[in-house]
PDB file of N, CA and C in Angstrom:
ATOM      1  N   UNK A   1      77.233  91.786 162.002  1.00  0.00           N
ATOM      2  CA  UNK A   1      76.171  92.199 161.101  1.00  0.00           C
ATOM      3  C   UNK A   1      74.840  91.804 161.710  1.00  0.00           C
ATOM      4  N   UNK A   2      74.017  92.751 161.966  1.00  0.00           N
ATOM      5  CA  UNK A   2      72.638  92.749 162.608  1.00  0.00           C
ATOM      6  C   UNK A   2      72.215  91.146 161.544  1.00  0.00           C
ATOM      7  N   UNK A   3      71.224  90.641 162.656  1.00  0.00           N
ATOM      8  CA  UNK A   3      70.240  89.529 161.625  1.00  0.00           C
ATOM      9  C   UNK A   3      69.443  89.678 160.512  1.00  0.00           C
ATOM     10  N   UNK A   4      68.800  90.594 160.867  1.00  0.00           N
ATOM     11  CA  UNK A   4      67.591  91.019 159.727  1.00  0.00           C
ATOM     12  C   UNK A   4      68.419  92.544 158.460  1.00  0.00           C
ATOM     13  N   UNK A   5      69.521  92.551 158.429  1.00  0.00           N
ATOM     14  CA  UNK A   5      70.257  93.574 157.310  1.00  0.00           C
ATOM     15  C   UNK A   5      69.798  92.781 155.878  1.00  0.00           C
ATOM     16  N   UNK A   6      69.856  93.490 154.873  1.00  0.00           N
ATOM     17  CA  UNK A   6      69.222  92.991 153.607  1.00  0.00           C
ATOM     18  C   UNK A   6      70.531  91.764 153.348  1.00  0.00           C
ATOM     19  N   UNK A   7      71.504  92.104 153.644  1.00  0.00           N
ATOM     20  CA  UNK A   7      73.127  91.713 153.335  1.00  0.00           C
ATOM     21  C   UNK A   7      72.667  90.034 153.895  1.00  0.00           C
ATOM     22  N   UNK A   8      72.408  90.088 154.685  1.00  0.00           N
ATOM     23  CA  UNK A   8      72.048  88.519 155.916  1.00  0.00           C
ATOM     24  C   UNK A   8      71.170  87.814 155.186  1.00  0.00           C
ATOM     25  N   UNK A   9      70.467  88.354 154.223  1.00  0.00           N
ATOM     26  CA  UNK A   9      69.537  87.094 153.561  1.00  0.00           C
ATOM     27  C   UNK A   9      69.660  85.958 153.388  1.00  0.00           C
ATOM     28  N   UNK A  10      70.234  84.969 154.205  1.00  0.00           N
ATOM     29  CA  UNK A  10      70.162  83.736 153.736  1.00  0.00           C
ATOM     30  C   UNK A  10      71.777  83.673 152.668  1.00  0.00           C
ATOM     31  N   UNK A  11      72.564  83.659 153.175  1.00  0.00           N
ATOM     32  CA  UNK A  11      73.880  83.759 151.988  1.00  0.00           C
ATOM     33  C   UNK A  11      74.509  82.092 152.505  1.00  0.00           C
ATOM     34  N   UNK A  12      73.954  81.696 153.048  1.00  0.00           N
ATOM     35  CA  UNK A  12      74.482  80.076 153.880  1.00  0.00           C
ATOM     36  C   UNK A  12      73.816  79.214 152.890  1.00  0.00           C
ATOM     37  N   UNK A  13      75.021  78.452 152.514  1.00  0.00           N
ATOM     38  CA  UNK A  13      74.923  77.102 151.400  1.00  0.00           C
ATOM     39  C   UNK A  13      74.701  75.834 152.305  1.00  0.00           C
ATOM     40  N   UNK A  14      73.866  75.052 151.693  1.00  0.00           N
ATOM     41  CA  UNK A  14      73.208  73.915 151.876  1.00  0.00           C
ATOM     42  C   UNK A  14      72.294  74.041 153.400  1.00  0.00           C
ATOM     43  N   UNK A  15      71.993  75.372 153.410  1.00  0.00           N
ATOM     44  CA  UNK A  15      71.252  75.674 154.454  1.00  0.00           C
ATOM     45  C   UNK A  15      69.971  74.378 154.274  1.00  0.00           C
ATOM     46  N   UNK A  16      69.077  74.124 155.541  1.00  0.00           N
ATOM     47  CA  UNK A  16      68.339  73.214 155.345  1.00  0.00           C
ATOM     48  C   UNK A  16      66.997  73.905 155.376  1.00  0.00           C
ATOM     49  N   UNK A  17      66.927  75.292 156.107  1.00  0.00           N
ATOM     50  CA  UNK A  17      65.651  76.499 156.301  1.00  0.00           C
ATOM     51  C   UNK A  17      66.350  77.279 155.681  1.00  0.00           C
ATOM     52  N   UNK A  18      65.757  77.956 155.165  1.00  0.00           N
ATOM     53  CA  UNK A  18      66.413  79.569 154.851  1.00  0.00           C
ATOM     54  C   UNK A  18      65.952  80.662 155.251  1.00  0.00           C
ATOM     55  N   UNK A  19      66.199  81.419 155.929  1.00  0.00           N
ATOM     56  CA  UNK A  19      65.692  82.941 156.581  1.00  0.00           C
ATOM     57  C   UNK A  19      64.919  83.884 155.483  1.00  0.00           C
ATOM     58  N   UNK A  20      63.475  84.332 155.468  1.00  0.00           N
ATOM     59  CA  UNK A  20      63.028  84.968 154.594  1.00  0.00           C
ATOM     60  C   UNK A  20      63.576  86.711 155.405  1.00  0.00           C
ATOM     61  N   UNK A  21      63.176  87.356 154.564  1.00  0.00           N
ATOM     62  CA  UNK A  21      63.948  88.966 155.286  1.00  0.00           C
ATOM     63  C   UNK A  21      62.724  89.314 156.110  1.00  0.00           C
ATOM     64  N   UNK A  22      63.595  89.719 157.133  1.00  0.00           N
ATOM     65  CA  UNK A  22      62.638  90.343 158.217  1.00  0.00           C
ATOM     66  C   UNK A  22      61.194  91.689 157.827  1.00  0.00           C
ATOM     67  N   UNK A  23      60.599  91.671 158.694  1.00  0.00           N
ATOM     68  CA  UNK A  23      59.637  92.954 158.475  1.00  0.00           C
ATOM     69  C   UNK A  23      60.142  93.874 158.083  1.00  0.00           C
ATOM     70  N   UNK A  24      61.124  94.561 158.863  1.00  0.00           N
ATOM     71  CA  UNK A  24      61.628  95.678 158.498  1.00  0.00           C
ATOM     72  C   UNK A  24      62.702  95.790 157.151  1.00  0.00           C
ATOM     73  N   UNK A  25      62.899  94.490 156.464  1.00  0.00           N
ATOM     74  CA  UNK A  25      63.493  95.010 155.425  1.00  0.00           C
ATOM     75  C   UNK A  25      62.621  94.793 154.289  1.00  0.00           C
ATOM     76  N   UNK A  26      61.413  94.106 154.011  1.00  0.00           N
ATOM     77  CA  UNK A  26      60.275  94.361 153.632  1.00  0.00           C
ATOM     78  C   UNK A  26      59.850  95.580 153.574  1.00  0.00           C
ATOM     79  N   UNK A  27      59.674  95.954 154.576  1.00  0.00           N
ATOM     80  CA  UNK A  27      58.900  97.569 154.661  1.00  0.00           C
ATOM     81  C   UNK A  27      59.878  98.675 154.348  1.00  0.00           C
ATOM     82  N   UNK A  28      61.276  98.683 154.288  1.00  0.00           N
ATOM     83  CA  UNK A  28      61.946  99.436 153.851  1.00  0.00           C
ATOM     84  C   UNK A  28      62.039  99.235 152.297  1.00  0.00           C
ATOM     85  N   UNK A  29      62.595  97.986 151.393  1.00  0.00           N
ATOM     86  CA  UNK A  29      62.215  97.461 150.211  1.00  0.00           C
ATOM     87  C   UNK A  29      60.660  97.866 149.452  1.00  0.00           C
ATOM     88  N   UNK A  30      59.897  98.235 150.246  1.00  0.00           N
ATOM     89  CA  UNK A  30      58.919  98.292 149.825  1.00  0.00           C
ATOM     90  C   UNK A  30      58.666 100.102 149.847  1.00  0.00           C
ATOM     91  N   UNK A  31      59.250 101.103 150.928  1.00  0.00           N
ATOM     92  CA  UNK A  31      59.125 102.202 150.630  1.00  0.00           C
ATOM     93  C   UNK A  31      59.991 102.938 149.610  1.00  0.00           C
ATOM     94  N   UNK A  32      61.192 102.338 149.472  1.00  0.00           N
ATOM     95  CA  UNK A  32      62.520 102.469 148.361  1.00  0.00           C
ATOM     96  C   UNK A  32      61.364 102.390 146.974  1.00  0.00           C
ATOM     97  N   UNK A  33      60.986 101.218 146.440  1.00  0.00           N
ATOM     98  CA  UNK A  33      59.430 100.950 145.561  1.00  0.00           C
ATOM     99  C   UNK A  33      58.620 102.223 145.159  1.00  0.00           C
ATOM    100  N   UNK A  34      58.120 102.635 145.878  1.00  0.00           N
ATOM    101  CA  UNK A  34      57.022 103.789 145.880  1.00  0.00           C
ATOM    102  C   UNK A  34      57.243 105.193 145.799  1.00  0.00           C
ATOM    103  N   UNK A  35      58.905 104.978 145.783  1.00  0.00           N
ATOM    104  CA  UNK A  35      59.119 106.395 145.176  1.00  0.00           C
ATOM    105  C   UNK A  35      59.588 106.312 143.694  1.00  0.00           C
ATOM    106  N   UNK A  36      58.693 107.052 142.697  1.00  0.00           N
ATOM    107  CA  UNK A  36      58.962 106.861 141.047  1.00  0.00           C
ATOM    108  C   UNK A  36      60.698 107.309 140.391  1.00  0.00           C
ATOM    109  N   UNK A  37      61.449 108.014 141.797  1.00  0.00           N
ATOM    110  CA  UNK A  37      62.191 108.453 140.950  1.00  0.00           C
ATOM    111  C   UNK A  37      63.773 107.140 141.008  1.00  0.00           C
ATOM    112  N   UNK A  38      62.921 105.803 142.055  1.00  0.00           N
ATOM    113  CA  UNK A  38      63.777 104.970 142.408  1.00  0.00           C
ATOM    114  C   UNK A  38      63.740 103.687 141.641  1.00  0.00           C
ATOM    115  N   UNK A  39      64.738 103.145 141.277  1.00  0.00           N
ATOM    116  CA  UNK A  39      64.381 101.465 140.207  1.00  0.00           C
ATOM    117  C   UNK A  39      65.230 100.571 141.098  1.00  0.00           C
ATOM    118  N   UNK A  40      64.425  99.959 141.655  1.00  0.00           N
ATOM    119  CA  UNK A  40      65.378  98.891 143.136  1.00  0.00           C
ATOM    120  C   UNK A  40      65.177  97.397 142.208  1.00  0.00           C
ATOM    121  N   UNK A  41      65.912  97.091 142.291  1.00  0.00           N
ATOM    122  CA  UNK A  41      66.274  95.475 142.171  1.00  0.00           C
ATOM    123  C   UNK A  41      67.013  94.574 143.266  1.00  0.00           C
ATOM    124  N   UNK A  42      66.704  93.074 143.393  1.00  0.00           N
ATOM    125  CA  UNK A  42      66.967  92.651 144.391  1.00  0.00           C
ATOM    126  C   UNK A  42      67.916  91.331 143.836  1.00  0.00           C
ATOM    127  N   UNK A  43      69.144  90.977 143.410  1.00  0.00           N
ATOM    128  CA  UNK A  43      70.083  90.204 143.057  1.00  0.00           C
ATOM    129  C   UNK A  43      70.266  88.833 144.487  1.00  0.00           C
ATOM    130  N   UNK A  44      69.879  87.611 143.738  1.00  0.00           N
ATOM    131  CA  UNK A  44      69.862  86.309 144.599  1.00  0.00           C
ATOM    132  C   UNK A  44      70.499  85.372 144.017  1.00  0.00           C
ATOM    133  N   UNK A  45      71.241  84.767 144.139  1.00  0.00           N
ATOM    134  CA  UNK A  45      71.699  83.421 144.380  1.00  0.00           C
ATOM    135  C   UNK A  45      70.369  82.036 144.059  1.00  0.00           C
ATOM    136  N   UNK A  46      69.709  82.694 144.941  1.00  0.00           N
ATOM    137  CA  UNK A  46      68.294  81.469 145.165  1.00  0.00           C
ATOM    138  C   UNK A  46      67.830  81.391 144.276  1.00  0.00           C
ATOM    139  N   UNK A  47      67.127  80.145 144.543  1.00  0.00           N
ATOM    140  CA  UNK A  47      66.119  79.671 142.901  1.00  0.00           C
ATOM    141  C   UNK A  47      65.097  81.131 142.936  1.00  0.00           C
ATOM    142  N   UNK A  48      64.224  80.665 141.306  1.00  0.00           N
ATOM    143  CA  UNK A  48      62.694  81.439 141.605  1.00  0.00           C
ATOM    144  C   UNK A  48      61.966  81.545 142.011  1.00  0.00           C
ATOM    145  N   UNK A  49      61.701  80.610 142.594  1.00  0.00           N
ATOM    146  CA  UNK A  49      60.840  80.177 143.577  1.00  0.00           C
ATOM    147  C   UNK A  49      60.761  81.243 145.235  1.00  0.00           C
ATOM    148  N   UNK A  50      62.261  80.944 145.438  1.00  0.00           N
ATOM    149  CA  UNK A  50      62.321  81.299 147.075  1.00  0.00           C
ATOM    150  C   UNK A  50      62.368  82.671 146.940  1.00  0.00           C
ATOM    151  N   UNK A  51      63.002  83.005 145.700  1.00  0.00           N
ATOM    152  CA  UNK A  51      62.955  84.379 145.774  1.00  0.00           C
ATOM    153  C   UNK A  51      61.386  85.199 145.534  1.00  0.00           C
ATOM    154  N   UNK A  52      60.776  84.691 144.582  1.00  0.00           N
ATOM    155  CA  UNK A  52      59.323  85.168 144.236  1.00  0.00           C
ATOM    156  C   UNK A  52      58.960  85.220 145.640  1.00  0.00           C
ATOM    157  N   UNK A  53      58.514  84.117 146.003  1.00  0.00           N
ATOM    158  CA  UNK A  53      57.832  83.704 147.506  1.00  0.00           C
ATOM    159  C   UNK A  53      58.368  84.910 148.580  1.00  0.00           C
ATOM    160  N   UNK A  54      59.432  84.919 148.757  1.00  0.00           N
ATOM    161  CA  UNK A  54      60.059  85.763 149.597  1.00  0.00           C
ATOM    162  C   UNK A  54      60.042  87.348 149.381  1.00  0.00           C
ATOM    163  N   UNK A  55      59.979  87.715 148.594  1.00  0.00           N
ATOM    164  CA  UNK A  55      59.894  89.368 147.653  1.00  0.00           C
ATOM    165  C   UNK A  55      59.296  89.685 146.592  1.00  0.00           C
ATOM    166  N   UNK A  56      58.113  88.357 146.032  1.00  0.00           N
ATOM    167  CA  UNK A  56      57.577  88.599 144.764  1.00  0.00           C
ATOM    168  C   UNK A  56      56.327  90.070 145.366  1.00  0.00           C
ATOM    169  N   UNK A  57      56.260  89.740 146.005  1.00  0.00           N
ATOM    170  CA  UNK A  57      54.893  90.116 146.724  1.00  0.00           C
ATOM    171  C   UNK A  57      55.068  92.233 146.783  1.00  0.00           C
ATOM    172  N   UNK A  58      56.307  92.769 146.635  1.00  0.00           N
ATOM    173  CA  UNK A  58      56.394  93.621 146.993  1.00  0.00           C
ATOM    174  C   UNK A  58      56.144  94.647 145.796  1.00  0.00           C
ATOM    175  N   UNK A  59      55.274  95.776 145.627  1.00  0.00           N
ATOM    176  CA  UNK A  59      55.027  96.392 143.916  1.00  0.00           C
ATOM    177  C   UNK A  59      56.003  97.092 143.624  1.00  0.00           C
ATOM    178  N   UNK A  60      56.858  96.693 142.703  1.00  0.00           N
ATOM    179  CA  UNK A  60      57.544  97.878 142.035  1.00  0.00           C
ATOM    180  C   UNK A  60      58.767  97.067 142.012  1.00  0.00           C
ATOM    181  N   UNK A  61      59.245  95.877 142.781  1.00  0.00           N
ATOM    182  CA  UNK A  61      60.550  95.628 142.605  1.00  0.00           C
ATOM    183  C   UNK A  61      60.516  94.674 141.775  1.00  0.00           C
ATOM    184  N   UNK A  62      62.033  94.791 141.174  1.00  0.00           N
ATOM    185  CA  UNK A  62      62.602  93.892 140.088  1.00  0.00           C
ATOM    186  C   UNK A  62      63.256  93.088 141.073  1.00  0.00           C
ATOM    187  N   UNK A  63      62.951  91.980 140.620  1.00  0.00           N
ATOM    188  CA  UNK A  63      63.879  90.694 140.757  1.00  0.00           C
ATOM    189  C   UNK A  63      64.997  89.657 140.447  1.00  0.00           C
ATOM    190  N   UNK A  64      65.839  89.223 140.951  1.00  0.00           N
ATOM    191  CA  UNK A  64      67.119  88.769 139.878  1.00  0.00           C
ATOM    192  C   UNK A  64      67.561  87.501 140.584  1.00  0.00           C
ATOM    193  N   UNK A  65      67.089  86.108 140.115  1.00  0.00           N
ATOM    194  CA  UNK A  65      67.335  85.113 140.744  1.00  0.00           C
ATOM    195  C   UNK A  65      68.855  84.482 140.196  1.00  0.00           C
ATOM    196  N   UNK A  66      68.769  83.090 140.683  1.00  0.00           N
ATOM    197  CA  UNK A  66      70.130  82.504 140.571  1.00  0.00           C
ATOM    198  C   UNK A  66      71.770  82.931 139.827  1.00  0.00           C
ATOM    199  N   UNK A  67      72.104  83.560 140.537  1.00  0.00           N
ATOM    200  CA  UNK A  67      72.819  84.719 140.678  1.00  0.00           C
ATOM    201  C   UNK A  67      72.756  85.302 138.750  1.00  0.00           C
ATOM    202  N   UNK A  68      71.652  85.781 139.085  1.00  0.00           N
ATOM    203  CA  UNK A  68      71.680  86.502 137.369  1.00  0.00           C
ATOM    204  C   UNK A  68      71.259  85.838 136.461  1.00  0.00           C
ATOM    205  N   UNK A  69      70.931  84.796 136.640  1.00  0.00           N
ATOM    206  CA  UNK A  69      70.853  83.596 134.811  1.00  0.00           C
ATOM    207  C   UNK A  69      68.897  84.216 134.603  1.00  0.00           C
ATOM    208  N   UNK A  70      67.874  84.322 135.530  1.00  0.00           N
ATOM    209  CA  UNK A  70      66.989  84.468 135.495  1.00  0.00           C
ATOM    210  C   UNK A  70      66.596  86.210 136.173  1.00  0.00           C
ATOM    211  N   UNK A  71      65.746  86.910 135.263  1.00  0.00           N
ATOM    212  CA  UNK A  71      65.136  88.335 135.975  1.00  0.00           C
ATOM    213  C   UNK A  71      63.436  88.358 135.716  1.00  0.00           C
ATOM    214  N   UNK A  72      63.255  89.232 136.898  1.00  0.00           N
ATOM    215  CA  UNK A  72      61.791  89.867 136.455  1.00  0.00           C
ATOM    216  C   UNK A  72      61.917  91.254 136.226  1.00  0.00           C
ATOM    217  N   UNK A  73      61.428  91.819 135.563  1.00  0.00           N
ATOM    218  CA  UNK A  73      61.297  93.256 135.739  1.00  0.00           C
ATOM    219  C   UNK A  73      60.326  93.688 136.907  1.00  0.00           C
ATOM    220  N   UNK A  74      60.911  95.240 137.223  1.00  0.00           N
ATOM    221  CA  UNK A  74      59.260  95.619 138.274  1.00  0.00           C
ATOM    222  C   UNK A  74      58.158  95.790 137.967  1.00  0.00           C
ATOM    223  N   UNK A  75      57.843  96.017 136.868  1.00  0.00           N
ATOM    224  CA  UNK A  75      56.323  96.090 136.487  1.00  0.00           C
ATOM    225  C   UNK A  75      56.095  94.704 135.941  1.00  0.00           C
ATOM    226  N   UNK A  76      56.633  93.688 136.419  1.00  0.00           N
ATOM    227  CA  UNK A  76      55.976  92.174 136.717  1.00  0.00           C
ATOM    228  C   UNK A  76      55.420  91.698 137.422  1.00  0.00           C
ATOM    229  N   UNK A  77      54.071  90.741 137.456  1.00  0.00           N
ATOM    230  CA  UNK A  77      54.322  90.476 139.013  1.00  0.00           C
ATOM    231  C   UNK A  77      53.903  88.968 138.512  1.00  0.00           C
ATOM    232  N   UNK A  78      54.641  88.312 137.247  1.00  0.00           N
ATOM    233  CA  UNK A  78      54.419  86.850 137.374  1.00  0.00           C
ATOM    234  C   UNK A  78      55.283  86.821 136.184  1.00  0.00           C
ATOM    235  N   UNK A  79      55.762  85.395 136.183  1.00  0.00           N
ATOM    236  CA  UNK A  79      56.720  85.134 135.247  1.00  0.00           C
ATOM    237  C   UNK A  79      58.539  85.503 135.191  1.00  0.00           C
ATOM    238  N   UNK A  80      58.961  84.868 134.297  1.00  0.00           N
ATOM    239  CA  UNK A  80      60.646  85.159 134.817  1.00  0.00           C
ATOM    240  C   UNK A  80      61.166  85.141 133.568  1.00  0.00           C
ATOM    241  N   UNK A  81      62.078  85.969 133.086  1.00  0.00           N
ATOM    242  CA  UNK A  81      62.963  86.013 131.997  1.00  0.00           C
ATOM    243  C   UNK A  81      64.480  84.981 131.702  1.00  0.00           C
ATOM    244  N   UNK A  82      65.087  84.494 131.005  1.00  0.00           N
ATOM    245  CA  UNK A  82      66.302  84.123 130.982  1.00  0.00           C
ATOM    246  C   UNK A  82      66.952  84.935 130.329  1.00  0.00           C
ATOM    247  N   UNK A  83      68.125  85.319 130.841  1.00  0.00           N
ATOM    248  CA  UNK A  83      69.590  86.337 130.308  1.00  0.00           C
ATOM    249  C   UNK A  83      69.679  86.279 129.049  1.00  0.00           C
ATOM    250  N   UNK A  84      70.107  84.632 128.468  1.00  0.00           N
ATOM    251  CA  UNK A  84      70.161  84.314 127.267  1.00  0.00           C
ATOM    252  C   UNK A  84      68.911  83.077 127.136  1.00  0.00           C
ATOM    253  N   UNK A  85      69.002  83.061 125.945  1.00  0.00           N
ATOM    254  CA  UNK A  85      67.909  82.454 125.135  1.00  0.00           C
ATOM    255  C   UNK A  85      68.461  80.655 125.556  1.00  0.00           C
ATOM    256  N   UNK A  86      66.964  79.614 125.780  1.00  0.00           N
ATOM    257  CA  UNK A  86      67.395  78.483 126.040  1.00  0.00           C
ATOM    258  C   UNK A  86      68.068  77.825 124.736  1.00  0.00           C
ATOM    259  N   UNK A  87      68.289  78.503 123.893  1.00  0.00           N
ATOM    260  CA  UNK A  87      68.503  77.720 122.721  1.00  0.00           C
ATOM    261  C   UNK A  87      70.325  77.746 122.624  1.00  0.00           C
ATOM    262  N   UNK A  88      70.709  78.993 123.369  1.00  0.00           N
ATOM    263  CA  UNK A  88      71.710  79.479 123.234  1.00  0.00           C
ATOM    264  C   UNK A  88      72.826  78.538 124.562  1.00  0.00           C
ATOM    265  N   UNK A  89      73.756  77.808 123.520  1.00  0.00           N
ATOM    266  CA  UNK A  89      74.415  76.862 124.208  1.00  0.00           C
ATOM    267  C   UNK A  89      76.093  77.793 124.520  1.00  0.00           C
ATOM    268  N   UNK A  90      76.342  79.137 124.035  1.00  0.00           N
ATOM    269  CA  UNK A  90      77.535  79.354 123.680  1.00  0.00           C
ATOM    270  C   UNK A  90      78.619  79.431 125.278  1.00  0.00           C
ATOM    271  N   UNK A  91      77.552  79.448 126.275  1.00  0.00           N
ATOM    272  CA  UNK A  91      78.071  79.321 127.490  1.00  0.00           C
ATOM    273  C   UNK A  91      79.043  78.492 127.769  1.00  0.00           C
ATOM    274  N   UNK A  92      78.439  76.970 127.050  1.00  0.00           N
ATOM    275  CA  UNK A  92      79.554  75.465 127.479  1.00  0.00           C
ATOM    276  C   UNK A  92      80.496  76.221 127.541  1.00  0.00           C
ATOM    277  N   UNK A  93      81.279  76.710 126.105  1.00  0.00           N
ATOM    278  CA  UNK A  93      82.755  76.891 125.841  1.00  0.00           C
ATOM    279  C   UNK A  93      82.913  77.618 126.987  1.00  0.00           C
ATOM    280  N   UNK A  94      82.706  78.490 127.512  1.00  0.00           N
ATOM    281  CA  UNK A  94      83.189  79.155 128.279  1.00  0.00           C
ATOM    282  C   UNK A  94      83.169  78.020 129.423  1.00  0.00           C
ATOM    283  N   UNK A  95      82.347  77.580 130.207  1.00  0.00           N
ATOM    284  CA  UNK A  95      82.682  76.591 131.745  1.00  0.00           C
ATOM    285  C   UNK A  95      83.627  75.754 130.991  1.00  0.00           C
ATOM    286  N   UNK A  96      83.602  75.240 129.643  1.00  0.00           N
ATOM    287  CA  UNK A  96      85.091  74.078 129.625  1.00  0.00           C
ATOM    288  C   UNK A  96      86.453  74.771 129.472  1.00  0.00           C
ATOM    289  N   UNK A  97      86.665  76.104 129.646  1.00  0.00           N
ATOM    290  CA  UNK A  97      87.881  76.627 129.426  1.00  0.00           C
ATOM    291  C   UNK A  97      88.141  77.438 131.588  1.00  0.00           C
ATOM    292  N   UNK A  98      86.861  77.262 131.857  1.00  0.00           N
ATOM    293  CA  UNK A  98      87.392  77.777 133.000  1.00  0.00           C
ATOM    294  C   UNK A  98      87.605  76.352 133.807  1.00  0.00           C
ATOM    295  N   UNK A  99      86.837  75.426 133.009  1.00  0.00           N
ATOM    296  CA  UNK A  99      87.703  73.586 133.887  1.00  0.00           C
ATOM    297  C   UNK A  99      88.819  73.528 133.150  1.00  0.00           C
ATOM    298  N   UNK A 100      89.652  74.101 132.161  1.00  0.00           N
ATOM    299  CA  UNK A 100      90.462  73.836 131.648  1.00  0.00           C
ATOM    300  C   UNK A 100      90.624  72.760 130.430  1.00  0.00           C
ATOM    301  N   UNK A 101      89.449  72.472 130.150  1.00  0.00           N
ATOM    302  CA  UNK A 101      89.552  71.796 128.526  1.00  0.00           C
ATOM    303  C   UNK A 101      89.877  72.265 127.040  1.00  0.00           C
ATOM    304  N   UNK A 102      90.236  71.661 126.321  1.00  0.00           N
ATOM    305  CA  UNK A 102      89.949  72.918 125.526  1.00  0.00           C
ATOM    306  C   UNK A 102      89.204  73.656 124.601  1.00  0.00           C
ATOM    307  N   UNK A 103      89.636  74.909 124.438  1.00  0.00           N
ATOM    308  CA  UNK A 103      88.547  76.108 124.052  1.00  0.00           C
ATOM    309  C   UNK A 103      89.019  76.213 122.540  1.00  0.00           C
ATOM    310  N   UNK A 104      87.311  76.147 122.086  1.00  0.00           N
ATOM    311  CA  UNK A 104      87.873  76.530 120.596  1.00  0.00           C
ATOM    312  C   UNK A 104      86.269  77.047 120.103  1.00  0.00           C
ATOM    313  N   UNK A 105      86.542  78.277 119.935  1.00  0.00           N
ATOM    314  CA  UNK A 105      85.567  79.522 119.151  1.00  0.00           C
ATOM    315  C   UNK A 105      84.937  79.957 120.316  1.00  0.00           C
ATOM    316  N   UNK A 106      85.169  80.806 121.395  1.00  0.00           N
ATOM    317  CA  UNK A 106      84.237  81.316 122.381  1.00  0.00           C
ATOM    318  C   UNK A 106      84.014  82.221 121.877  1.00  0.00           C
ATOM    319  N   UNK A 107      82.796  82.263 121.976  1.00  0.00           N
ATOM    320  CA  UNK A 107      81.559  83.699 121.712  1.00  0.00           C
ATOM    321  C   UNK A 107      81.219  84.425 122.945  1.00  0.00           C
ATOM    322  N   UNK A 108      81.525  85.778 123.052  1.00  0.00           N
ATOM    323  CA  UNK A 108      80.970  86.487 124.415  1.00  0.00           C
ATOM    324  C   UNK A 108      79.489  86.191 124.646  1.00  0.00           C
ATOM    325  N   UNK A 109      78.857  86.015 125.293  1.00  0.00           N
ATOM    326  CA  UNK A 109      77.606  86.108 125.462  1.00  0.00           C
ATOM    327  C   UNK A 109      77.160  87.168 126.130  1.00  0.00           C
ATOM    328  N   UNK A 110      76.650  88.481 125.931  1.00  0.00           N
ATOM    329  CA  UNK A 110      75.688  89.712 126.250  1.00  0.00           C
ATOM    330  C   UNK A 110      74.334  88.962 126.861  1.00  0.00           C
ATOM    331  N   UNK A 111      74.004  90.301 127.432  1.00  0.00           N
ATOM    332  CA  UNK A 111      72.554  89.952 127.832  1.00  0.00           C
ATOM    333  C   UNK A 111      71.459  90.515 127.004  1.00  0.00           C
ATOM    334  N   UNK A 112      70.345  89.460 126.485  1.00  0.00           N
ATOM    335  CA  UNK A 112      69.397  90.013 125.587  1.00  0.00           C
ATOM    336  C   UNK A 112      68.364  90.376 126.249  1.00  0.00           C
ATOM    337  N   UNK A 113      68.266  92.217 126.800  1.00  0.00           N
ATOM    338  CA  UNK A 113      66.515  92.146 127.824  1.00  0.00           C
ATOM    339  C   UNK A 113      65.948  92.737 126.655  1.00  0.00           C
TER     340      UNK A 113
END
């Protein structure tokens, strides 16, 4: 897999640098953008931070940090959404049934945009 492919972004855990995307996938990300009949989003792993820093900069794209818990829309260009509401705890049940504790009343959790 070429270095600079969108795919290569930085997918290496406990990396100590992380590779921002090359020019050319910038400038491709960014012409995908500028056509109205296209809605590009960019799905990360990474905090908000690295991702803003790294692709906030580009007009028109949506953003989707730590693998999904946080989004921007494209007609953002500051600020970050959460999936679910901070108030909304119904998640626990679910991580204590996938550690195997036990589960009692799981609620699906949807996404509220």
């Amino acid at each position: 897999m070429a270095s600079n492919s969108i795919l290569h972004y930085s997918v290496a855990v406990k990396a100590t640098k992380r590779n921002k995307p090359s020019p050319r996938t910038l400038t491709v990300l960014s012409d995908l953008c500028k056509d109205a009949k296209n809605i590009v989003y960019v799905l990360s792993g990474k905090q908000r931070p690295e991702v803003g820093e790294a692709l906030g900069g580009i007009k028109g794209l949506g953003l989707v940090a730590e693998a999904g818990f946080f989004f921007r829309r494209a007609s953002e260009t500051s600020g970050w959404h959460r999936l679910i509401a901070a108030s909304d705890t119904t998640w626990k049940a679910i991580t204590r049934a996938v550690r195997g504790e036990a589960l009692v009343g799981v609620v699906f959790v949807g996404a509220r945009v």
